[in-house]
C-alpha atoms as a PDB file:
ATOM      1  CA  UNK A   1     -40.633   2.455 -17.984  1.00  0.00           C
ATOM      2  CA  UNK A   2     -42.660   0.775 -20.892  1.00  0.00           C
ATOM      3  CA  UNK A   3     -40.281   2.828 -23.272  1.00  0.00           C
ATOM      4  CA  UNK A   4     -37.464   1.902 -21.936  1.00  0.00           C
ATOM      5  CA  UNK A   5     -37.888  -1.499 -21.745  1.00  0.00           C
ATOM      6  CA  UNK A   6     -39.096  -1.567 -25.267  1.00  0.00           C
ATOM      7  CA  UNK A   7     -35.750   0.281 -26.762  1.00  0.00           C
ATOM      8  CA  UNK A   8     -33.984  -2.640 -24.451  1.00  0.00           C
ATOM      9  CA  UNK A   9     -36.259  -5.040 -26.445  1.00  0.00           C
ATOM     10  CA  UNK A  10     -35.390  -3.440 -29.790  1.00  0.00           C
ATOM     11  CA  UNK A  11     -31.724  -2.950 -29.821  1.00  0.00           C
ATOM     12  CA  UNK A  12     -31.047  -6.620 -28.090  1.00  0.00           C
ATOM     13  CA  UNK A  13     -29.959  -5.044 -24.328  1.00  0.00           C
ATOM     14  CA  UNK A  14     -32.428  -7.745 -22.450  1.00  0.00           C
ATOM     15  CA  UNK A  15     -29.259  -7.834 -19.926  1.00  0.00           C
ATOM     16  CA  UNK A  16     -29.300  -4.575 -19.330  1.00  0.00           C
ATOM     17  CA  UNK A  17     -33.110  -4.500 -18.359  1.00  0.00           C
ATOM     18  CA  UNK A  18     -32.607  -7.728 -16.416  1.00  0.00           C
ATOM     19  CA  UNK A  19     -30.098  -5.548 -14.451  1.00  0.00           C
ATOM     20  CA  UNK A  20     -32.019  -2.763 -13.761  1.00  0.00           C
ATOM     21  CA  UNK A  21     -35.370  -4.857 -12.556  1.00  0.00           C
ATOM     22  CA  UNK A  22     -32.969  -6.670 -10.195  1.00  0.00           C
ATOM     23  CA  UNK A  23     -31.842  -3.161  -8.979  1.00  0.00           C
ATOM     24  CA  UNK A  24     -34.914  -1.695  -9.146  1.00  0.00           C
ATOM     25  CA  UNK A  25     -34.460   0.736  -5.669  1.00  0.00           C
ATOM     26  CA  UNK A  26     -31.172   2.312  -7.049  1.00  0.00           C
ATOM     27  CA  UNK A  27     -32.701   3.176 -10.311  1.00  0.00           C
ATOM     28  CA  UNK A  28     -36.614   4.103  -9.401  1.00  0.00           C
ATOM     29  CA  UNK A  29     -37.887   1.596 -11.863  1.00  0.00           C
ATOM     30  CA  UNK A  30     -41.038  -0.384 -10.546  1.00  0.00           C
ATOM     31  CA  UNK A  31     -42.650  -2.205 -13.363  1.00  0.00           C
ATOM     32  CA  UNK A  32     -46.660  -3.117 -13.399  1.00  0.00           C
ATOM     33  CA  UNK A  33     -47.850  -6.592 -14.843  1.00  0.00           C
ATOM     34  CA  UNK A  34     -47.832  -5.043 -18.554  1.00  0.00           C
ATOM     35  CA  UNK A  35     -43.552  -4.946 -18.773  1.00  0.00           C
ATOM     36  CA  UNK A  36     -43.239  -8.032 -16.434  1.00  0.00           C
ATOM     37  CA  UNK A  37     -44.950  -9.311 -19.490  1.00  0.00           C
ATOM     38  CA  UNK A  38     -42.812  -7.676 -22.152  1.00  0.00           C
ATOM     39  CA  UNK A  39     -39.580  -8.937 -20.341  1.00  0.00           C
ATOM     40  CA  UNK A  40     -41.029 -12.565 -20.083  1.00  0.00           C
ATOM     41  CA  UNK A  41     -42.420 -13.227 -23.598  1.00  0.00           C
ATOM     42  CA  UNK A  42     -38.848 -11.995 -24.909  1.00  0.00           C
ATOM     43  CA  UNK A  43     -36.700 -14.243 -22.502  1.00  0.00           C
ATOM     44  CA  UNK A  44     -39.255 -17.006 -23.720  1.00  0.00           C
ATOM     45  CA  UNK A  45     -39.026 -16.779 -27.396  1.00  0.00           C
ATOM     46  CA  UNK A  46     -35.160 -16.361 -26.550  1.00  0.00           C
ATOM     47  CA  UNK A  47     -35.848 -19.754 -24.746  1.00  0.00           C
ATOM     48  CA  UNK A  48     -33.698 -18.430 -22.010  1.00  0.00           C
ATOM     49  CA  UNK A  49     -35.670 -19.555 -19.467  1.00  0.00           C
ATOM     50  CA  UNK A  50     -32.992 -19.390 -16.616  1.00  0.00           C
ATOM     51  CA  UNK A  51     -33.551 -15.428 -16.887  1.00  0.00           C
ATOM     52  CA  UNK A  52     -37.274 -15.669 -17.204  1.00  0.00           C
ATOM     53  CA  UNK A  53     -37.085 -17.237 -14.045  1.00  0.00           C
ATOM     54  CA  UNK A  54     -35.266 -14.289 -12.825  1.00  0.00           C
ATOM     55  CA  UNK A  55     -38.259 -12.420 -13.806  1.00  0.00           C
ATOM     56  CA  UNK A  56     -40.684 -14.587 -12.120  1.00  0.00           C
ATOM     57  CA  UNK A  57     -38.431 -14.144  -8.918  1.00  0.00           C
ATOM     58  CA  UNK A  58     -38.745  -9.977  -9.267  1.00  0.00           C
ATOM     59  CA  UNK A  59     -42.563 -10.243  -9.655  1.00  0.00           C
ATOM     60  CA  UNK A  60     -42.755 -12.770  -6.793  1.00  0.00           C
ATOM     61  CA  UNK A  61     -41.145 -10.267  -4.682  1.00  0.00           C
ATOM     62  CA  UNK A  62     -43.079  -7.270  -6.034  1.00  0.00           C
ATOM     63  CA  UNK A  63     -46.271 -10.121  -5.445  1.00  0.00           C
ATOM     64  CA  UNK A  64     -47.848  -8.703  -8.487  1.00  0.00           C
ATOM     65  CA  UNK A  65     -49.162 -11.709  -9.750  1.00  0.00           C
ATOM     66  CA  UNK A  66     -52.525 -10.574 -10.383  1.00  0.00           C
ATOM     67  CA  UNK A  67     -52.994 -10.489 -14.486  1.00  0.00           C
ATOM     68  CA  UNK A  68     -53.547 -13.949 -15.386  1.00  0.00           C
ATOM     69  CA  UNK A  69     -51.103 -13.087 -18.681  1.00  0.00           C
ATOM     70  CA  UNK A  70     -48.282 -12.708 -15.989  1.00  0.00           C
ATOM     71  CA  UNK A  71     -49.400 -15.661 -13.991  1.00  0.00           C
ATOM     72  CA  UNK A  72     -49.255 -18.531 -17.370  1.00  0.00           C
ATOM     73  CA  UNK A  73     -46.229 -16.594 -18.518  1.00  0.00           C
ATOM     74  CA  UNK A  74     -44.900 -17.323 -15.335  1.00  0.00           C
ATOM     75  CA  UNK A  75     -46.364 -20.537 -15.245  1.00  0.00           C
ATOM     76  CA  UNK A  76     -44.681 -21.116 -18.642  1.00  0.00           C
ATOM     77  CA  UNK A  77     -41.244 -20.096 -17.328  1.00  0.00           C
ATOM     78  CA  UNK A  78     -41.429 -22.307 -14.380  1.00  0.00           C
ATOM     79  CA  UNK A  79     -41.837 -25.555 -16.009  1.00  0.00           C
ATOM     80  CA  UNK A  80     -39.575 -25.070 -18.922  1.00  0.00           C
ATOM     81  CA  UNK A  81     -37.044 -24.176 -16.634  1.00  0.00           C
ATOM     82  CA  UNK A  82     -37.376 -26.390 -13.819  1.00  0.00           C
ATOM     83  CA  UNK A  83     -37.801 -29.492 -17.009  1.00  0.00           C
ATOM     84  CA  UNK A  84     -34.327 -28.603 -17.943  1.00  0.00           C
ATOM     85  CA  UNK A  85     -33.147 -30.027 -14.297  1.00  0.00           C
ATOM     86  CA  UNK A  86     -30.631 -27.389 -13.411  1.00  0.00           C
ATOM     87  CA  UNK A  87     -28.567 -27.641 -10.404  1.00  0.00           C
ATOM     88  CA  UNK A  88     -30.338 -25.239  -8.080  1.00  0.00           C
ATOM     89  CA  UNK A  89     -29.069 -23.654  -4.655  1.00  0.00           C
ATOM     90  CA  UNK A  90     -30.864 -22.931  -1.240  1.00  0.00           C
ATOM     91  CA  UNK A  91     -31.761 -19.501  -2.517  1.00  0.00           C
ATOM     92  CA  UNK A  92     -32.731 -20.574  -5.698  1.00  0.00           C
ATOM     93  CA  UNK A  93     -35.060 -23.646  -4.660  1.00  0.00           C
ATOM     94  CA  UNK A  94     -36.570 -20.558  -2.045  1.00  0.00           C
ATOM     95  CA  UNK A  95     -36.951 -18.224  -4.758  1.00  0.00           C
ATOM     96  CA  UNK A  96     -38.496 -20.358  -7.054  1.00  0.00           C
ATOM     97  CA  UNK A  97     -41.005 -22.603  -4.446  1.00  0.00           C
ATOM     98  CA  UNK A  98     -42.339 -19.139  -3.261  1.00  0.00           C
ATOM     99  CA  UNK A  99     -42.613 -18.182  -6.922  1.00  0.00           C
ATOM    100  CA  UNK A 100     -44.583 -21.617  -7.405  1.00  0.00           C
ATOM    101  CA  UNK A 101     -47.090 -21.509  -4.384  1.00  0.00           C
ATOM    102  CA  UNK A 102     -47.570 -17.629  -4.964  1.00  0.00           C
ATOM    103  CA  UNK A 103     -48.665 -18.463  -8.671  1.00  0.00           C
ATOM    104  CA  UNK A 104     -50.240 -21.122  -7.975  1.00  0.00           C
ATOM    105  CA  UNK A 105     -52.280 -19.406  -5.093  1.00  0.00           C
ATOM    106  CA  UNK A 106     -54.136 -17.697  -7.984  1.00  0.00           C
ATOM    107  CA  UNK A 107     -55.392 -20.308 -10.110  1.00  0.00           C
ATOM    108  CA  UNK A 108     -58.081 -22.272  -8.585  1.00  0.00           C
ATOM    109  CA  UNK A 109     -57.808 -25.542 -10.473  1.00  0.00           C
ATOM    110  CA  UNK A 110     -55.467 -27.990 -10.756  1.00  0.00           C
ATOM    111  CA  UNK A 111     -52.494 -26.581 -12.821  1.00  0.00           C
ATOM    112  CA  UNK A 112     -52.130 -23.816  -8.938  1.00  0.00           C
ATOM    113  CA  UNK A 113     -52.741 -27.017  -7.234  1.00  0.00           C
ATOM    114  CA  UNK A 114     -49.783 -28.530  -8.548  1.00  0.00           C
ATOM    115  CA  UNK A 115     -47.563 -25.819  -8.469  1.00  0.00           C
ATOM    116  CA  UNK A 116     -48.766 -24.946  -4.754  1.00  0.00           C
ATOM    117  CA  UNK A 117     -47.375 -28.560  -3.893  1.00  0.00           C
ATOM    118  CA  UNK A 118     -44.356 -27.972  -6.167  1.00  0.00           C
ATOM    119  CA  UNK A 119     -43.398 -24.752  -4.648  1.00  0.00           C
ATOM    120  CA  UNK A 120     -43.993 -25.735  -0.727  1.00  0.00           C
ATOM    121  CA  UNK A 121     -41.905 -29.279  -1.183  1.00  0.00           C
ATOM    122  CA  UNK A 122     -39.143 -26.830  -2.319  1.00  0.00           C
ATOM    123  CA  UNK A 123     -40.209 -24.489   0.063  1.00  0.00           C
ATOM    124  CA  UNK A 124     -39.434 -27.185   2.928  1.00  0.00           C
ATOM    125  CA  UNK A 125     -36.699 -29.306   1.370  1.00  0.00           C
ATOM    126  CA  UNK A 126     -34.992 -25.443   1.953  1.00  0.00           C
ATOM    127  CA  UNK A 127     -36.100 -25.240   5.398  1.00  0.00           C
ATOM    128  CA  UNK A 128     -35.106 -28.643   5.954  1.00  0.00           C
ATOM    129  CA  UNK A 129     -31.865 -28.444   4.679  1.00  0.00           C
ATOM    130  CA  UNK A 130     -30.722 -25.085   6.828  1.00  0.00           C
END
């Protein structure tokens, strides 16, 4: 998968790989940590952090937050995104609070503190709002 996602990377089909991670069962494609990584440091220098996020959401549900790389990348993607205020739905304030406290679960200082509280308030303005 590291091959394929770098020819994605090289011949400017990030869409394409953003497509197959979000359909990962159809096409047997389960990244590790190490092209989570690839796929987030290109949609960051791209500064398209909306599809970062996207990212963040496919590790968060593959809860493979355990490099600390992936977890400030993700970090990273988070804030900028979130700083840009978009208008956010119920699934996406779900998506990304669980993103937030599961990050944020694995930094013990105050930078996962933060984003623990961050990610439950959206957690349970969702829950709230249902």
């Amino acid at each position: 998968i590291h091959s394929w996602v770098r020819q994605c990377l090289k011949y400017g089909a990030l869409d394409k790989a953003l497509y197959v991670l979000k359909n990962k069962v159809q096409y047997g494609m389960f990244p590790d940590c190490f092209t989570f990584n690839l796929l987030l440091d290109s949609f960051i220098k791209n500064e398209n952090y909306k599809d970062a996020v996207s990212v963040v959401t496919e590790i968060m549900l593959q809860e493979s937050f355990d490099e600390v790389s992936t977890q400030l990348l993700s970090f990273y993607a988070l804030h900028k995104y979130l700083a840009s205020r978009p208008q956010l739905n119920w699934e996406d304030e779900r998506n990304i609070g669980a993103s937030l406290f599961l990050v944020g679960l694995k930094q013990e200082n105050t930078v996962g503190y933060s984003c623990q509280l961050h990610g439950l308030a959206l957690l349970g303005k969702v829950e709230i709002g249902r």
